[in-house]
N, C-alpha and C. Protein backbone atom coordinates (compact mmCIF):
# COMPACT_ATOMS: atom_id res chain seq x y z
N UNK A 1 45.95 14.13 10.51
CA UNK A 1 45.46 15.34 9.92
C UNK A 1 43.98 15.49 10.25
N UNK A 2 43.56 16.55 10.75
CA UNK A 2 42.59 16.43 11.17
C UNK A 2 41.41 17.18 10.16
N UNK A 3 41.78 17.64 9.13
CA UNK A 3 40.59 18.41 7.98
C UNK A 3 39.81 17.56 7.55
N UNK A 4 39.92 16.01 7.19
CA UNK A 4 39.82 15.41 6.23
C UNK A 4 38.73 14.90 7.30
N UNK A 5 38.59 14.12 8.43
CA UNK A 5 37.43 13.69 9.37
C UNK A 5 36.67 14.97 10.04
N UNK A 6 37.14 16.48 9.58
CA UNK A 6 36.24 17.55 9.92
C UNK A 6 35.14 17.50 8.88
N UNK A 7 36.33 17.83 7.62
CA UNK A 7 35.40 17.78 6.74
C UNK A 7 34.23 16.45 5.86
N UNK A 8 34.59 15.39 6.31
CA UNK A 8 33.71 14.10 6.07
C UNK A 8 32.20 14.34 7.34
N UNK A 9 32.89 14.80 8.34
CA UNK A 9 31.63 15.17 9.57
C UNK A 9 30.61 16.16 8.98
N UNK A 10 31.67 17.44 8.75
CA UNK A 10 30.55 18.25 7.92
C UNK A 10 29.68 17.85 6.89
N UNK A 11 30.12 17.02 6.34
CA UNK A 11 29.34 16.88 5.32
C UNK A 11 28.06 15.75 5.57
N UNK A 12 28.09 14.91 6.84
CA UNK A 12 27.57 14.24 7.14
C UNK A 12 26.39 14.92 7.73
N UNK A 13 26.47 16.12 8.64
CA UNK A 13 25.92 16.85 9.34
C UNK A 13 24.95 17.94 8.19
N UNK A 14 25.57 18.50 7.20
CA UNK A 14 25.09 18.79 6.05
C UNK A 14 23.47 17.97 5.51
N UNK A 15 24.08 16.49 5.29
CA UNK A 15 22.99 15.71 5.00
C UNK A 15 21.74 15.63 6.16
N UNK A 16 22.16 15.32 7.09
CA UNK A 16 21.21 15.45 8.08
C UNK A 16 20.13 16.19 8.32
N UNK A 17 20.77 17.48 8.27
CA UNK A 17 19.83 18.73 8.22
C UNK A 17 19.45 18.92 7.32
N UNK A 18 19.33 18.51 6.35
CA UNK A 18 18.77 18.59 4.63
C UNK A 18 17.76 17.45 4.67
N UNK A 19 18.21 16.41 5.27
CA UNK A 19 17.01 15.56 5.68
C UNK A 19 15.82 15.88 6.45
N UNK A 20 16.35 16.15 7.43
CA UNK A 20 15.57 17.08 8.45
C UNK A 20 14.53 18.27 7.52
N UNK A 21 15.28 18.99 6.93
CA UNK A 21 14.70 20.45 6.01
C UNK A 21 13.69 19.61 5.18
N UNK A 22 13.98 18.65 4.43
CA UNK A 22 13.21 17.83 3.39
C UNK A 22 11.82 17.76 4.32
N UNK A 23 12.14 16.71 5.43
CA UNK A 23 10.86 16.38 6.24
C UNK A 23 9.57 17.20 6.66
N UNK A 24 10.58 18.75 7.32
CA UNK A 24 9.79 19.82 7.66
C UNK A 24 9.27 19.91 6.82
N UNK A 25 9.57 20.21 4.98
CA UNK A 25 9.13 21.35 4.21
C UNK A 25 7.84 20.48 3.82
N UNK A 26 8.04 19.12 3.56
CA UNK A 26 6.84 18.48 3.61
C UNK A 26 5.68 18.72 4.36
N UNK A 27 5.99 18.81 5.34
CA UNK A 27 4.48 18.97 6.22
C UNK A 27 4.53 20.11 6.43
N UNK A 28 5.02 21.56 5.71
CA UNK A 28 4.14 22.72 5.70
C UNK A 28 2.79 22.72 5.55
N UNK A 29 2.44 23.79 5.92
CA UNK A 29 1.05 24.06 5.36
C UNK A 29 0.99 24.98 4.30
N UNK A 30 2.29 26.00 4.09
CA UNK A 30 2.31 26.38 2.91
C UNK A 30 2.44 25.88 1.29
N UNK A 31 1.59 25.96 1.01
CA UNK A 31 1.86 25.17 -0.31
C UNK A 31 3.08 25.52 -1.38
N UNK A 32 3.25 26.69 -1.67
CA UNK A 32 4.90 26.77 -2.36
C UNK A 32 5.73 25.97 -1.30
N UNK A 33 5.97 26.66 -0.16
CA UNK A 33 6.97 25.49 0.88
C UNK A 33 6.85 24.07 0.14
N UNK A 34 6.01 23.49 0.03
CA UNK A 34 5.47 22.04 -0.31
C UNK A 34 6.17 21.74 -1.84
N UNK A 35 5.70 22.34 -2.40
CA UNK A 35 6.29 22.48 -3.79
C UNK A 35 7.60 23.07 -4.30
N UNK A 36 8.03 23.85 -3.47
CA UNK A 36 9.17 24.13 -4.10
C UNK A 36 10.44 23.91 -3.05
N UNK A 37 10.22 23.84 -2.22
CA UNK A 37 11.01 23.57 -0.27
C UNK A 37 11.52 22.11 -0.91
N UNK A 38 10.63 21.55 -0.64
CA UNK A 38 10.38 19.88 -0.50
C UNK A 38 11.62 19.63 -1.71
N UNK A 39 11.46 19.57 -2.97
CA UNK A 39 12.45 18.84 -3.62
C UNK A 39 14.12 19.81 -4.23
N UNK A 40 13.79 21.11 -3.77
CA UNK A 40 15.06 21.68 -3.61
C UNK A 40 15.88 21.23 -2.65
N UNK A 41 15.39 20.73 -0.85
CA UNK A 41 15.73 19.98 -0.06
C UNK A 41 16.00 18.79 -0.37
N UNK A 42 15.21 17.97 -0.61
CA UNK A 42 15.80 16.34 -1.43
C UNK A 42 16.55 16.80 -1.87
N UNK A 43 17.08 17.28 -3.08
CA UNK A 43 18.19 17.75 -4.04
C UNK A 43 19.52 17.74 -3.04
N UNK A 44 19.14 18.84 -1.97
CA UNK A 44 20.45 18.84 -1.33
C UNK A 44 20.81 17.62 -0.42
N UNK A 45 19.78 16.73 -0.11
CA UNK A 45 20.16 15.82 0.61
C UNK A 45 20.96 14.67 -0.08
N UNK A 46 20.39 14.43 -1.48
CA UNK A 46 21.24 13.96 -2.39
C UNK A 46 22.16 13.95 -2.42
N UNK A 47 22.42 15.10 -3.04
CA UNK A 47 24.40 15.74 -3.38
C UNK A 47 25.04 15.61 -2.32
N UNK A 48 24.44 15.88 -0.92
CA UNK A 48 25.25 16.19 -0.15
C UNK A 48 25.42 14.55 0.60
N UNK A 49 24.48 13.61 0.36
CA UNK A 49 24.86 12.35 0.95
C UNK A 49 25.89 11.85 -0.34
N UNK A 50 25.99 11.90 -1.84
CA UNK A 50 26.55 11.48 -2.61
C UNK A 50 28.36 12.16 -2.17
N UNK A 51 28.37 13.30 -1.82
CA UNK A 51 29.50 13.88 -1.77
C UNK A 51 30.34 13.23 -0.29
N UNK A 52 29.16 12.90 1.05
CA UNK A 52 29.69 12.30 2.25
C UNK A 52 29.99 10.97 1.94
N UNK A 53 29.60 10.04 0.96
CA UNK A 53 30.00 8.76 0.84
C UNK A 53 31.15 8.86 -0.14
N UNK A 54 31.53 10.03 -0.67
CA UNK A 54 32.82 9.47 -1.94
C UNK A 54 34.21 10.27 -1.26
């Protein structure tokens, strides 16, 4: 069945780019970016690594 290793990929790929997003929003120079980017991103990198490991 192939949904179940689509969807474990997606979600892996999910995290990634949320990692990625986290990193960028950090080194804005905008300061809301900084403040509000930054740990709305963590957040999703969270959930979304908690949801690829279960």
């Amino acid at each position: 069945m192939l949904a179940r290793p689509l969807a474990v990929a997606g979600t892996w790929a999910v995290f990634g780019l949320s990692v990625l997003s986290t990193v960028t929003n950090a080194l804005a120079r905008s300061q809301p970016e900084r403040y509000i980017g930054t740990p709305a991103a963590l957040a999703l990198a969270v959930t979304s690594m908690i949801v690829a490991l279960g």
